[in-house]
N, C-alpha and C. Protein backbone atom coordinates (compact mmCIF):
# COMPACT_ATOMS: atom_id res chain seq x y z
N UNK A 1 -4.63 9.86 21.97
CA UNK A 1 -3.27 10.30 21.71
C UNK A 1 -2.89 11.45 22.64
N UNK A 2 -1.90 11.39 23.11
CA UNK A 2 -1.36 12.25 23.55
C UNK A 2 -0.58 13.55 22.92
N UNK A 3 -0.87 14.64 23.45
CA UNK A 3 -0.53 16.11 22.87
C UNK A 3 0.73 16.06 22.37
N UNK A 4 1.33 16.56 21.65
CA UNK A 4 3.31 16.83 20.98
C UNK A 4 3.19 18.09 21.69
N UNK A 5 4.52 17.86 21.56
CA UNK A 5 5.30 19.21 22.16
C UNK A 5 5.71 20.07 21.38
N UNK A 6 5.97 21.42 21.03
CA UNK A 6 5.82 22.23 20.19
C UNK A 6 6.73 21.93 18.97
N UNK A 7 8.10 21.19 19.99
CA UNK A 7 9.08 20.74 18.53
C UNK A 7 8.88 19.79 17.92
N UNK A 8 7.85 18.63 18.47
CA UNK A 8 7.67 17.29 17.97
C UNK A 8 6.47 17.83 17.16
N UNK A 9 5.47 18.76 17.20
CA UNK A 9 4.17 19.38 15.83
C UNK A 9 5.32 19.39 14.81
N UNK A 10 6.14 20.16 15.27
CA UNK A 10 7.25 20.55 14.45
C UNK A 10 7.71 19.74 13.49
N UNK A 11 8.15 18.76 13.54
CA UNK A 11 8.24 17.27 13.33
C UNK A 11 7.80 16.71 12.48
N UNK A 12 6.45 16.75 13.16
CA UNK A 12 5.40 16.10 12.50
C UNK A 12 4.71 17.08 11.00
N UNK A 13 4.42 17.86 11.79
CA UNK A 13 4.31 18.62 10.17
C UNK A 13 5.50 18.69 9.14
N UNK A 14 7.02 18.54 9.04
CA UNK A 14 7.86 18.76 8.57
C UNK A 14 7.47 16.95 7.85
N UNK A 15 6.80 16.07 8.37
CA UNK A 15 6.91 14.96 7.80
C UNK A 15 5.78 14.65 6.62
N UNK A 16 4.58 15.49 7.37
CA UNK A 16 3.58 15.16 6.39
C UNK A 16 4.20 16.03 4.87
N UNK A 17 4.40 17.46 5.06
CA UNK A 17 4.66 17.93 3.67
C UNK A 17 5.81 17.59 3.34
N UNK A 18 6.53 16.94 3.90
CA UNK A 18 7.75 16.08 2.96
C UNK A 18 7.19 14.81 1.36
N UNK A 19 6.41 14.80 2.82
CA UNK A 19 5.18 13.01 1.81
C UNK A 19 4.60 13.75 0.75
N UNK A 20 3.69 15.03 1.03
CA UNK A 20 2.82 15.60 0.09
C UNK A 20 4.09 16.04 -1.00
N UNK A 21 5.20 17.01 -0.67
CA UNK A 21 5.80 17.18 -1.89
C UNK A 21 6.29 16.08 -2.65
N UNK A 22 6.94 14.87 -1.84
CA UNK A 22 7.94 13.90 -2.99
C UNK A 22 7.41 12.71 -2.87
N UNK A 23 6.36 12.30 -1.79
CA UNK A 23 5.31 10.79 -1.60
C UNK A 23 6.27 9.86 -0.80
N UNK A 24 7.09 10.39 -0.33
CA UNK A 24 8.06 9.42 0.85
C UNK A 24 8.31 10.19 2.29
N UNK A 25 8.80 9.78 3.23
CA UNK A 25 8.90 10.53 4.84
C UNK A 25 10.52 11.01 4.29
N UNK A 26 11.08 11.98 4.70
CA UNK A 26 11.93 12.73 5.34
C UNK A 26 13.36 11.39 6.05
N UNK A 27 14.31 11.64 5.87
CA UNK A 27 15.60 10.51 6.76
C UNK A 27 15.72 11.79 7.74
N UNK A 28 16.21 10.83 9.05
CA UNK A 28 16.34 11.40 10.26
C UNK A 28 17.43 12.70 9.86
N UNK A 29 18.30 12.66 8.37
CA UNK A 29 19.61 14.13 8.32
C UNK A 29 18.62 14.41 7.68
N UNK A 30 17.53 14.61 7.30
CA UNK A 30 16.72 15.69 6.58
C UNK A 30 16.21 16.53 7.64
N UNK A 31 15.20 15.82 8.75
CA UNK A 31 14.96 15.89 9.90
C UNK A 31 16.16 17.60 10.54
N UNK A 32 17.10 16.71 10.94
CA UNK A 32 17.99 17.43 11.21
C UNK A 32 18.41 19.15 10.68
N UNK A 33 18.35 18.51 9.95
CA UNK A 33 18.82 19.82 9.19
C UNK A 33 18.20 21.25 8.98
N UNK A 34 17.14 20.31 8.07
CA UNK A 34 15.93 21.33 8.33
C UNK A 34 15.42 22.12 9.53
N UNK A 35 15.86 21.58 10.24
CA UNK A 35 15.25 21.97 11.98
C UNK A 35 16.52 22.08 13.05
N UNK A 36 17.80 22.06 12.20
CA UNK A 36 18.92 22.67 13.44
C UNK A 36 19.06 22.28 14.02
N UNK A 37 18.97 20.82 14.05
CA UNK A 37 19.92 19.53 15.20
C UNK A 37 21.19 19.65 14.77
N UNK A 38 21.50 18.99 15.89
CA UNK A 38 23.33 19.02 15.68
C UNK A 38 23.65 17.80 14.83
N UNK A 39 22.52 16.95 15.32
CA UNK A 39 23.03 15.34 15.14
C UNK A 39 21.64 14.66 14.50
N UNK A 40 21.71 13.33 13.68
CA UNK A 40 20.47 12.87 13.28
C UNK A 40 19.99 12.21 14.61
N UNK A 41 20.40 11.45 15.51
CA UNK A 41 20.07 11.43 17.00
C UNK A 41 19.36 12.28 17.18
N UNK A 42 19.20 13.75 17.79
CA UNK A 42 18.54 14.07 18.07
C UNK A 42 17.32 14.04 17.77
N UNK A 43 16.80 13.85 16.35
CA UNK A 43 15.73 13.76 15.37
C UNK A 43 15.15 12.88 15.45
N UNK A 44 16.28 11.18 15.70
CA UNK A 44 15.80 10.11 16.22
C UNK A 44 15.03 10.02 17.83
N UNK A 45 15.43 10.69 18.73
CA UNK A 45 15.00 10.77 20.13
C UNK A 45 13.54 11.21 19.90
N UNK A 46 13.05 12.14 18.99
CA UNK A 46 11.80 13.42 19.25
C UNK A 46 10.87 12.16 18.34
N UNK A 47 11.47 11.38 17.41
CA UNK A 47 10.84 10.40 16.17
C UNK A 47 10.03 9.69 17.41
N UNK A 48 11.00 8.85 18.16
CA UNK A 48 10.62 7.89 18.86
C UNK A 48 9.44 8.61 20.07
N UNK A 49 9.73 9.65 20.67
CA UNK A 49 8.74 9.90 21.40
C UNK A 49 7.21 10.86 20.62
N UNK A 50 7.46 11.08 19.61
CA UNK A 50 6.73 10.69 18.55
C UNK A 50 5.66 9.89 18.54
N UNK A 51 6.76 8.85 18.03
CA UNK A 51 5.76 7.53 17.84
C UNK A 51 5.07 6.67 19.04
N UNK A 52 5.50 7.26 20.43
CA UNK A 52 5.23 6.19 21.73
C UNK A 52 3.84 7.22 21.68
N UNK A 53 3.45 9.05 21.48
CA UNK A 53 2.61 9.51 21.40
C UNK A 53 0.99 8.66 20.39
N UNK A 54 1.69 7.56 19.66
CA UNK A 54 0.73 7.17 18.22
C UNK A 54 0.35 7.87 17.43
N UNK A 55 1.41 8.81 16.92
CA UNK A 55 1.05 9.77 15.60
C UNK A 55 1.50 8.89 14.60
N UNK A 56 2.70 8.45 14.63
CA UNK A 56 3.72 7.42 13.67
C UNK A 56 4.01 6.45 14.42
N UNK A 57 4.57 5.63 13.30
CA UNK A 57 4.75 4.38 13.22
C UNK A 57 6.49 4.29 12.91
N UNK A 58 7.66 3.78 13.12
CA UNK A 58 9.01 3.42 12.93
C UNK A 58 8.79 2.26 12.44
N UNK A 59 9.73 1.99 11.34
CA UNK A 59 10.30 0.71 10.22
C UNK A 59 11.65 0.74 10.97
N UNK A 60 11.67 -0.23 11.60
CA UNK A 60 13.09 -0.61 12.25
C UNK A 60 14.19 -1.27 10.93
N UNK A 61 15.10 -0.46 10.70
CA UNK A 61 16.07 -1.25 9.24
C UNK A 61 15.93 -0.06 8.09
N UNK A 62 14.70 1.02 7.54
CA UNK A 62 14.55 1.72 6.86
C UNK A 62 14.89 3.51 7.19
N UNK A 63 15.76 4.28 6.30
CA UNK A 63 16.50 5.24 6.52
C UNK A 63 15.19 6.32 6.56
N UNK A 64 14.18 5.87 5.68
CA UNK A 64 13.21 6.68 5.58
C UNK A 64 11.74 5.90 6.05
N UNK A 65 12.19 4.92 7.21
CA UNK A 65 10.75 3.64 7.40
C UNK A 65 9.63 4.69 8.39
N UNK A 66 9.02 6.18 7.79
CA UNK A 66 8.41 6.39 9.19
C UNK A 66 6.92 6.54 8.52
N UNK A 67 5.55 5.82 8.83
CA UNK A 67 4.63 5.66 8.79
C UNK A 67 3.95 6.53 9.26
N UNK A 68 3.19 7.47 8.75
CA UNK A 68 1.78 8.25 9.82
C UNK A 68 0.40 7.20 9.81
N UNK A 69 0.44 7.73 11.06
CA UNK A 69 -0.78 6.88 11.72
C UNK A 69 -2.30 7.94 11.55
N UNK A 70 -2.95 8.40 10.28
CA UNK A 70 -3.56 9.29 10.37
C UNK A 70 -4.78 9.23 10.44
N UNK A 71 -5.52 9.75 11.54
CA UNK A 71 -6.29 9.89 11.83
C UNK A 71 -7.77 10.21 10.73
N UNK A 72 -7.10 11.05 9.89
CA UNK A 72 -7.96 11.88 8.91
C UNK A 72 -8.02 10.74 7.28
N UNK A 73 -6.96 10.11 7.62
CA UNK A 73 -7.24 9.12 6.41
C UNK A 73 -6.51 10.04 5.32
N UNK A 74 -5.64 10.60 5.06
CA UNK A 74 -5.02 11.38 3.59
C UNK A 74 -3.98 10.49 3.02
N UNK A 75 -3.14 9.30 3.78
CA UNK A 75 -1.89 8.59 3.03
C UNK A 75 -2.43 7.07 2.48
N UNK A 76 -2.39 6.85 1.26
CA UNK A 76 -2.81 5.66 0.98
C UNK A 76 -2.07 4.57 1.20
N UNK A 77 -1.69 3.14 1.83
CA UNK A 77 -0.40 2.70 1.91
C UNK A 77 -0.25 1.86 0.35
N UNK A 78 1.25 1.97 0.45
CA UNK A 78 1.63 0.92 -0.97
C UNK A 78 1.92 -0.08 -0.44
N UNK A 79 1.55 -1.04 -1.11
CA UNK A 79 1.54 -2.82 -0.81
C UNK A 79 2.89 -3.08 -1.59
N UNK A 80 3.71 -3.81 -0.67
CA UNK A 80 4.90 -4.77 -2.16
C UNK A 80 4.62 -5.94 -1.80
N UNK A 81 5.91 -6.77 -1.64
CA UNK A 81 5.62 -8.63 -1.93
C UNK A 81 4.89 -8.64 -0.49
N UNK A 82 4.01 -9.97 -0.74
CA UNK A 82 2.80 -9.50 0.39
C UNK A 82 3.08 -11.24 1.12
N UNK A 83 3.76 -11.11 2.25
CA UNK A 83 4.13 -12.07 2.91
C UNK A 83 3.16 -13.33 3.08
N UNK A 84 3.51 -14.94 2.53
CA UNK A 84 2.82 -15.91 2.65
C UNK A 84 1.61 -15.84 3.45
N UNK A 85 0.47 -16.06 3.51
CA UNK A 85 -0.46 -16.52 4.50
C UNK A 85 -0.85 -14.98 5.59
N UNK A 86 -0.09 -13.91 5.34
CA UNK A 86 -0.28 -12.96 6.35
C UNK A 86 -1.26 -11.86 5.63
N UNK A 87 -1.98 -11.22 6.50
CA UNK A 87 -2.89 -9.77 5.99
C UNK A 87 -2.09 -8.93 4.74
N UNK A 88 -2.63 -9.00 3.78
CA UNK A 88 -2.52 -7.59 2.75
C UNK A 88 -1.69 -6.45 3.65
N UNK A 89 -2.55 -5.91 4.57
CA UNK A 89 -1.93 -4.26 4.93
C UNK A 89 -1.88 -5.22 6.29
N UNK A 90 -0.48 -6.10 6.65
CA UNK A 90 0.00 -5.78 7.83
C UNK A 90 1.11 -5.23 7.28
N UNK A 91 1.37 -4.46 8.85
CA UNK A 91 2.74 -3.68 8.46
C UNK A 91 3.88 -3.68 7.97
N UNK A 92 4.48 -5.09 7.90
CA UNK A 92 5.50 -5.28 7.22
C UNK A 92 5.49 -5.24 5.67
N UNK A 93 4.39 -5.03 5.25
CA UNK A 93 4.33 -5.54 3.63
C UNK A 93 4.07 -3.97 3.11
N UNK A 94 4.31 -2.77 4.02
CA UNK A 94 3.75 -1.71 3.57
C UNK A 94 5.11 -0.66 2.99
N UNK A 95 5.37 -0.45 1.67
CA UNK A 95 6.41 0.04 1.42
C UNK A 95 6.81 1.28 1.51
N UNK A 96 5.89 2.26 1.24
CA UNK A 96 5.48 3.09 1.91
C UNK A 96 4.64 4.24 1.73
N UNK A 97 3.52 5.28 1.37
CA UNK A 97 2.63 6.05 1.54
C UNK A 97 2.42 6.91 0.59
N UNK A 98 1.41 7.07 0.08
CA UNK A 98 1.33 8.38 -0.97
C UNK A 98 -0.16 8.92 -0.55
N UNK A 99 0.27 10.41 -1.04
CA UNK A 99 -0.70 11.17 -0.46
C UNK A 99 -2.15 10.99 -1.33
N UNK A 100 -3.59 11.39 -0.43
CA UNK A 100 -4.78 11.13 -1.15
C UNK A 100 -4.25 12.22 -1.84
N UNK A 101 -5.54 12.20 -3.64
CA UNK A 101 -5.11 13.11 -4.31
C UNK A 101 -6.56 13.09 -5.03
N UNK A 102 -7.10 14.60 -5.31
CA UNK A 102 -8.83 14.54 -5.34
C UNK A 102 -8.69 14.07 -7.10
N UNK A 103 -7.45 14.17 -8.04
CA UNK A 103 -7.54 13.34 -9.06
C UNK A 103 -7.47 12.36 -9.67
N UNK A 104 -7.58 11.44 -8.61
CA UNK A 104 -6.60 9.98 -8.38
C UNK A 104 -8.16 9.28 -8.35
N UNK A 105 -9.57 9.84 -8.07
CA UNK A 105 -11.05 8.83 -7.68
C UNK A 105 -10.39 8.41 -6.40
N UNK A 106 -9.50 8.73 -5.38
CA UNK A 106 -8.68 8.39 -4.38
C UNK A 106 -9.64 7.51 -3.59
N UNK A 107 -10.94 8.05 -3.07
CA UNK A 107 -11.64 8.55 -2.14
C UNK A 107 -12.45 6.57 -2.43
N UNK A 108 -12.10 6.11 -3.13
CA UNK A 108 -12.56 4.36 -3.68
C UNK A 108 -10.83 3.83 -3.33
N UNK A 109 -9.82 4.65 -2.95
CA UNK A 109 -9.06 3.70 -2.93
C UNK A 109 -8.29 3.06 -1.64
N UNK A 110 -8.84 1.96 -1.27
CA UNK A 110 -8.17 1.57 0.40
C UNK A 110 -6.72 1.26 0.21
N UNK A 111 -5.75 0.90 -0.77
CA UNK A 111 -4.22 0.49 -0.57
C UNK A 111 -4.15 0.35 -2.56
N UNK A 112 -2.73 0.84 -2.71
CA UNK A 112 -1.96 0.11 -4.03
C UNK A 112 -1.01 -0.74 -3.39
N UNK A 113 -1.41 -1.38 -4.47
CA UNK A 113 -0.52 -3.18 -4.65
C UNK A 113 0.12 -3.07 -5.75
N UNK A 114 1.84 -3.47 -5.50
CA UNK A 114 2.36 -3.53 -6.39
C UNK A 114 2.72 -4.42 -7.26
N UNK A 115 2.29 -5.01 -8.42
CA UNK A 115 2.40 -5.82 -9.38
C UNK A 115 3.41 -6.22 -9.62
N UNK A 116 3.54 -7.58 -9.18
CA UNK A 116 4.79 -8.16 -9.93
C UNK A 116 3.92 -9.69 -11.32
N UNK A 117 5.33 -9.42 -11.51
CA UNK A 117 5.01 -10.48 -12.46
C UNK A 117 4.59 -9.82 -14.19
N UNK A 118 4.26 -10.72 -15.17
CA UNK A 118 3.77 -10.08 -16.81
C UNK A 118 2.42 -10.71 -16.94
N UNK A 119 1.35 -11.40 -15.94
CA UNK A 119 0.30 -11.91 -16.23
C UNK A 119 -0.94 -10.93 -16.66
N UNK A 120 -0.73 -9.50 -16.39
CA UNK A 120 -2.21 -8.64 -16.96
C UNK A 120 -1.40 -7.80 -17.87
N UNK A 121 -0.77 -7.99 -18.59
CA UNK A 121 0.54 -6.98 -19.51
C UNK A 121 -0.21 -6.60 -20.83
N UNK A 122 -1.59 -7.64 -21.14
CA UNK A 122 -2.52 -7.30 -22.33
C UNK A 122 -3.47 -6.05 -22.08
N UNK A 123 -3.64 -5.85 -20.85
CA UNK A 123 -4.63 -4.99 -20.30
C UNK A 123 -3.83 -3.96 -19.99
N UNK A 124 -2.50 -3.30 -19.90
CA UNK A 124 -1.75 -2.50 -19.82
C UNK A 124 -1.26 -2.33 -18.44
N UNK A 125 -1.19 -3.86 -17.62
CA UNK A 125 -1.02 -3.61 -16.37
C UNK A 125 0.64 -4.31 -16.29
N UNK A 126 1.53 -3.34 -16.17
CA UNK A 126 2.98 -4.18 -16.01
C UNK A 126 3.70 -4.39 -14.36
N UNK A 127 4.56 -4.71 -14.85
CA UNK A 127 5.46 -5.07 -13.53
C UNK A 127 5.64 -4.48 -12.80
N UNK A 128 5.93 -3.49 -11.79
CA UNK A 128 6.10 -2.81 -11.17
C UNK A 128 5.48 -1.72 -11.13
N UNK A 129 3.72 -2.17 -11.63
CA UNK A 129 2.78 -0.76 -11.60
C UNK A 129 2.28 -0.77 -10.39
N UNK A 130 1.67 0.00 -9.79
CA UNK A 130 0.75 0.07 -9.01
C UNK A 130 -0.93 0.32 -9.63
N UNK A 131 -1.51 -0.97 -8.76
CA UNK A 131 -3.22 -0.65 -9.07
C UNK A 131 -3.64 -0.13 -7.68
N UNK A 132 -4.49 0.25 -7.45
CA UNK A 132 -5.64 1.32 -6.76
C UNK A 132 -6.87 0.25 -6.26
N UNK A 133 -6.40 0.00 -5.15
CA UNK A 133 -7.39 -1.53 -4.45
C UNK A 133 -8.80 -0.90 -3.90
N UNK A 134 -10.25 -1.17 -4.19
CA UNK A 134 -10.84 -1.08 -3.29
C UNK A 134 -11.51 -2.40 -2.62
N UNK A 135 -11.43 -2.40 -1.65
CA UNK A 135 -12.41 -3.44 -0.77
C UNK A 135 -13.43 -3.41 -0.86
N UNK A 136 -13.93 -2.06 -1.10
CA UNK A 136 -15.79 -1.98 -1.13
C UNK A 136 -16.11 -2.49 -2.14
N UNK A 137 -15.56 -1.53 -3.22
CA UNK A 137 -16.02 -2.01 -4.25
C UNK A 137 -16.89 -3.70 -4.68
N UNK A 138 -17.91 -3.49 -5.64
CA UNK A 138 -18.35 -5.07 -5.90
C UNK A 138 -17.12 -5.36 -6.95
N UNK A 139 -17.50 -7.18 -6.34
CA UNK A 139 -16.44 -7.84 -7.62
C UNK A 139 -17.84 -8.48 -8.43
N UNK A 140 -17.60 -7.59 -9.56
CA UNK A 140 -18.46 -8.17 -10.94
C UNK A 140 -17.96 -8.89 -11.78
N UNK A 141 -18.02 -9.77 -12.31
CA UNK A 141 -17.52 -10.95 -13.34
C UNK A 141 -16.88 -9.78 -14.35
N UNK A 142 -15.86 -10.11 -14.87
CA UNK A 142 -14.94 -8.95 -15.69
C UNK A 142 -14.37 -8.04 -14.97
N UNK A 143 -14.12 -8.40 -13.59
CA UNK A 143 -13.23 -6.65 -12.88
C UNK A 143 -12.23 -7.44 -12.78
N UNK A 144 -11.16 -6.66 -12.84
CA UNK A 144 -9.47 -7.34 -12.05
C UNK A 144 -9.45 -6.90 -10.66
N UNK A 145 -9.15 -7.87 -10.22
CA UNK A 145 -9.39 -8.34 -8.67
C UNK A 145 -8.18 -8.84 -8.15
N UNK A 146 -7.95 -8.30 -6.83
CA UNK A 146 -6.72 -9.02 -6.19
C UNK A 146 -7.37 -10.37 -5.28
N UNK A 147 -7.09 -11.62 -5.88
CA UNK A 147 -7.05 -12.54 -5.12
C UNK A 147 -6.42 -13.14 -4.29
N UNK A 148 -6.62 -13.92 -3.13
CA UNK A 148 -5.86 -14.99 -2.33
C UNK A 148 -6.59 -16.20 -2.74
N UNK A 149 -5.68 -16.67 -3.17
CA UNK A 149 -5.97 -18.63 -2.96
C UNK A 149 -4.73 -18.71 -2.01
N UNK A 150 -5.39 -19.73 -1.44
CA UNK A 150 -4.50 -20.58 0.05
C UNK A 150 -3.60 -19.07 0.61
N UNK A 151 -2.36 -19.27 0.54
CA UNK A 151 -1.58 -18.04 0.44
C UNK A 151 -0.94 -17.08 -0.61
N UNK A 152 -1.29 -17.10 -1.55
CA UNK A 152 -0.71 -16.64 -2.79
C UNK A 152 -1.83 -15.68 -2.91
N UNK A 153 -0.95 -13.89 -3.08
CA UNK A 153 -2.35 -13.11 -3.68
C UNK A 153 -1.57 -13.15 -5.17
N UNK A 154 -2.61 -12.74 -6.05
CA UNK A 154 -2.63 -12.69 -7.30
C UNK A 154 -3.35 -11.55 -7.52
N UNK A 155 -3.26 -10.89 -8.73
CA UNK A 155 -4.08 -10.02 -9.87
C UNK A 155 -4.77 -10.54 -10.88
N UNK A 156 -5.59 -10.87 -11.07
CA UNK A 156 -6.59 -11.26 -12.26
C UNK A 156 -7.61 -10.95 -12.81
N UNK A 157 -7.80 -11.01 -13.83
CA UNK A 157 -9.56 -10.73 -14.27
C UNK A 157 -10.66 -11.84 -13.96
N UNK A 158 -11.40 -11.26 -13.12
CA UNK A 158 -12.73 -12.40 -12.49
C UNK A 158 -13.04 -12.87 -13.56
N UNK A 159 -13.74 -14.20 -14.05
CA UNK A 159 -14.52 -14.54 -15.07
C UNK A 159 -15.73 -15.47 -14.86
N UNK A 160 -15.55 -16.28 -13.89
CA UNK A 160 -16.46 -16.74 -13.67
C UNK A 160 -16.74 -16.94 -12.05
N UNK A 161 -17.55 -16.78 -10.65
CA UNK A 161 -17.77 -16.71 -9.75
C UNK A 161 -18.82 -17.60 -9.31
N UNK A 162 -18.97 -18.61 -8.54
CA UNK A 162 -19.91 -19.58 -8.35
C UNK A 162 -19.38 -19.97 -7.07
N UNK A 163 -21.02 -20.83 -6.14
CA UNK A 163 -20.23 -21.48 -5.14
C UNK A 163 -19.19 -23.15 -5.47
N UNK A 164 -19.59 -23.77 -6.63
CA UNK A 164 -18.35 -24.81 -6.51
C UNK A 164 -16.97 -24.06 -7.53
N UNK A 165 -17.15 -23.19 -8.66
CA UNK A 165 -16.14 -22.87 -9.16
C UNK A 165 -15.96 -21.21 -9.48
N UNK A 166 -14.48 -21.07 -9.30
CA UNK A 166 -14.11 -19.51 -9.41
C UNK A 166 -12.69 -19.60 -11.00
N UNK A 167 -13.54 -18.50 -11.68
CA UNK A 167 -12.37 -19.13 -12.64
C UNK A 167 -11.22 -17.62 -12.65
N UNK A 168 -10.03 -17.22 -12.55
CA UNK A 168 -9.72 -15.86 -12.78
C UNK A 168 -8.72 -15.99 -13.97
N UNK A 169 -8.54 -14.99 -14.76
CA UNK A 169 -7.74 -14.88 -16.12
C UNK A 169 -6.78 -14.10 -16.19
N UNK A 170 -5.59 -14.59 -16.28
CA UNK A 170 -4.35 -13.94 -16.49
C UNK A 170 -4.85 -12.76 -17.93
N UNK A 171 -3.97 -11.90 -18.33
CA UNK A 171 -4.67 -11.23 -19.18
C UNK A 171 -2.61 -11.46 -20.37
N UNK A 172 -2.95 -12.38 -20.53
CA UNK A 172 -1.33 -12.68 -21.39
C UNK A 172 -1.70 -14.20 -21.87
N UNK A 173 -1.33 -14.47 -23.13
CA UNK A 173 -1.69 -15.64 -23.59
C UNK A 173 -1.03 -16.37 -23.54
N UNK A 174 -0.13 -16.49 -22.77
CA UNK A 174 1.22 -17.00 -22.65
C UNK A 174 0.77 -17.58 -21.24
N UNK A 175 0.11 -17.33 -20.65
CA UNK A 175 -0.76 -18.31 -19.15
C UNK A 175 -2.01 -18.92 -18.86
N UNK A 176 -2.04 -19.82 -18.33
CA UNK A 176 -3.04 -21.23 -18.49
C UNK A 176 -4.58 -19.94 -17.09
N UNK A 177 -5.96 -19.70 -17.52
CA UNK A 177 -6.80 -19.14 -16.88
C UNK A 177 -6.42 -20.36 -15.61
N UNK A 178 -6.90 -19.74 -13.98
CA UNK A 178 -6.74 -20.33 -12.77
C UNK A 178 -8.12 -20.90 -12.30
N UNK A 179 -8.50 -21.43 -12.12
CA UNK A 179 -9.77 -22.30 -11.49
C UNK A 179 -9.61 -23.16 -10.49
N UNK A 180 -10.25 -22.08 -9.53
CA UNK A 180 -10.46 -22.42 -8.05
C UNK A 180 -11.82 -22.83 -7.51
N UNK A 181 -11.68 -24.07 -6.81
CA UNK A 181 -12.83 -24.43 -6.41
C UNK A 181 -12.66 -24.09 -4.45
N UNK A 182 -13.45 -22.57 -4.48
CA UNK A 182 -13.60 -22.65 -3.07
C UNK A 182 -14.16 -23.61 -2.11
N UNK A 183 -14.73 -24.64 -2.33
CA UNK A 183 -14.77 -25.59 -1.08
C UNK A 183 -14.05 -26.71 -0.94
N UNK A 184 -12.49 -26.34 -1.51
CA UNK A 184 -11.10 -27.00 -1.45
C UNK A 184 -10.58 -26.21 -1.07
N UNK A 185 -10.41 -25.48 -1.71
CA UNK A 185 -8.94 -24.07 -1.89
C UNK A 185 -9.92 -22.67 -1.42
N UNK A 186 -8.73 -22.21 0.10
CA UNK A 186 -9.42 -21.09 0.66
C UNK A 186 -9.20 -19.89 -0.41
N UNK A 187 -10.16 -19.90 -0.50
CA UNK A 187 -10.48 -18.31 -1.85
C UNK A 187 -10.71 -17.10 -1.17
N UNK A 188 -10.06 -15.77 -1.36
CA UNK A 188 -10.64 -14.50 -0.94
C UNK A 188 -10.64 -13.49 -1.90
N UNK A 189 -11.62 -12.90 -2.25
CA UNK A 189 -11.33 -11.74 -3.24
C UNK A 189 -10.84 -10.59 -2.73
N UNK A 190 -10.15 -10.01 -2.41
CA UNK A 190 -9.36 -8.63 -1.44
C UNK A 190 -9.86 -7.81 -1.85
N UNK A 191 -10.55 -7.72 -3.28
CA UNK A 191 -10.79 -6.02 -3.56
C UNK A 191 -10.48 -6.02 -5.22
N UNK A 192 -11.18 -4.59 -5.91
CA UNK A 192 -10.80 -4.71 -7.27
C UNK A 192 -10.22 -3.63 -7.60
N UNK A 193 -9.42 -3.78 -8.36
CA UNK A 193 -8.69 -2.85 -9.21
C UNK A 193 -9.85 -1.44 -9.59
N UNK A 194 -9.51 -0.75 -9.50
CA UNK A 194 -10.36 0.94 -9.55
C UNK A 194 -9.11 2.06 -10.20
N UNK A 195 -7.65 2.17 -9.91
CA UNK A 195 -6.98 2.71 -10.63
C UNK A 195 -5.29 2.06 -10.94
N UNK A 196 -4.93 2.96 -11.70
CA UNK A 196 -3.44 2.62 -11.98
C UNK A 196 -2.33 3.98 -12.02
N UNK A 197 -0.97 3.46 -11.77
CA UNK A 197 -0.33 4.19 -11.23
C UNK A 197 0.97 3.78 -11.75
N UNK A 198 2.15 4.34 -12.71
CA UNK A 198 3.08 3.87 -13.23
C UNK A 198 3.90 4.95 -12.59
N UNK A 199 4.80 4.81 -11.49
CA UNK A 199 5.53 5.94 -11.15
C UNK A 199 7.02 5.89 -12.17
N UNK A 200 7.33 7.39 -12.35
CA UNK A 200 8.35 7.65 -13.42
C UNK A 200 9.72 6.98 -12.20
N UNK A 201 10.63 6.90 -13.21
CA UNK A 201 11.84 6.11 -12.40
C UNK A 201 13.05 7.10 -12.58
């Protein structure tokens, strides 16, 4: 990476403790303001050479789309609807960042995924929660696990794991358990559930 210039540190630090106080980046009139531009342009010019440096990342379309690229590992990304057939954490599916936090067990958590749907609603997992993904983590028969079959990720409780059958369990009785036979249907386990996260609205 290449060095910033004293107003672009500037910048950049004005972005990280934006995230740490409220868990979102700064809009280019926050930018501004805070720092005595005339114009959100200007804020946009220093963003972009910024980001050609590889500190951040730009969401082309989002008022507040600016990504740190951190080195040190402190922003966890949030997952939303996670595009057909494409990677978990490619960039488009990333909504956007919250800071590590030493009370969060953070330090197990590679990405939150945000839950849609009422299928784990018995286990206290609702719609629009966020769970706490790890990859490392083992998947033990009984963890909730983010799966892919074919292209579809899901949330479920593992139940049964074998090489001809994988069974996973909605946690609502109101849905039929899923049974996948990986040497049909491409199966991936992404990672298991380790925490939860209901942000106030």
């Amino acid at each position: 990476m290449k060095n910033l210039t004293k107003r672009q540190q500037e910048i950049l630090n004005l972005i990280k403790n934006h995230m740490l106080d409220f868990g979102f980046p700064p809009t280019r009139a926050d930018i501004a303001k805070t720092l005595g531009f005339k114009s959100p342009n200007a804020a946009e010019q220093h963003l972009r050479a910024i980001e050609k440096k590889g500190f951040i990342k730009i969401l082309s379309g989002a008022s507040r789309g600016i990504i740190l690229n951190n080195s040190d590992n402190d922003e966890i990304p949030v997952i939303g609807l996670v595009a057909a057939g494409g990677p978990i954490l490619a960039q488009e599916n990333i909504e956007k960042t919250i800071p590590r936090s030493n009370n969060l067990l953070s330090n197990d958590i590679d990405y939150f995924l945000r839950v849609k749907g009422d299928s784990m609603v018995e286990v206290g997992i609702y719609e629009e929660d966020l769970i706490g993904v790890s990859k490392t983590r083992g998947h033990k028969i009984g963890n909730i696990v983010v799966a892919r079959i074919n292209d579809e990720v899901t949330v479920k409780t593992l139940m049964v794991m074998s090489e001809e059958k994988v069974i996973l369990r909605p946690e609502n009785q109101n849905y039929e358990d899923i049974e996948v036979n990986p040497q049909i249907d491409e199966l991936v386990i992404e990672g298991s559930c380790v925490a939860l996260l209901r942000e106030s609205i």
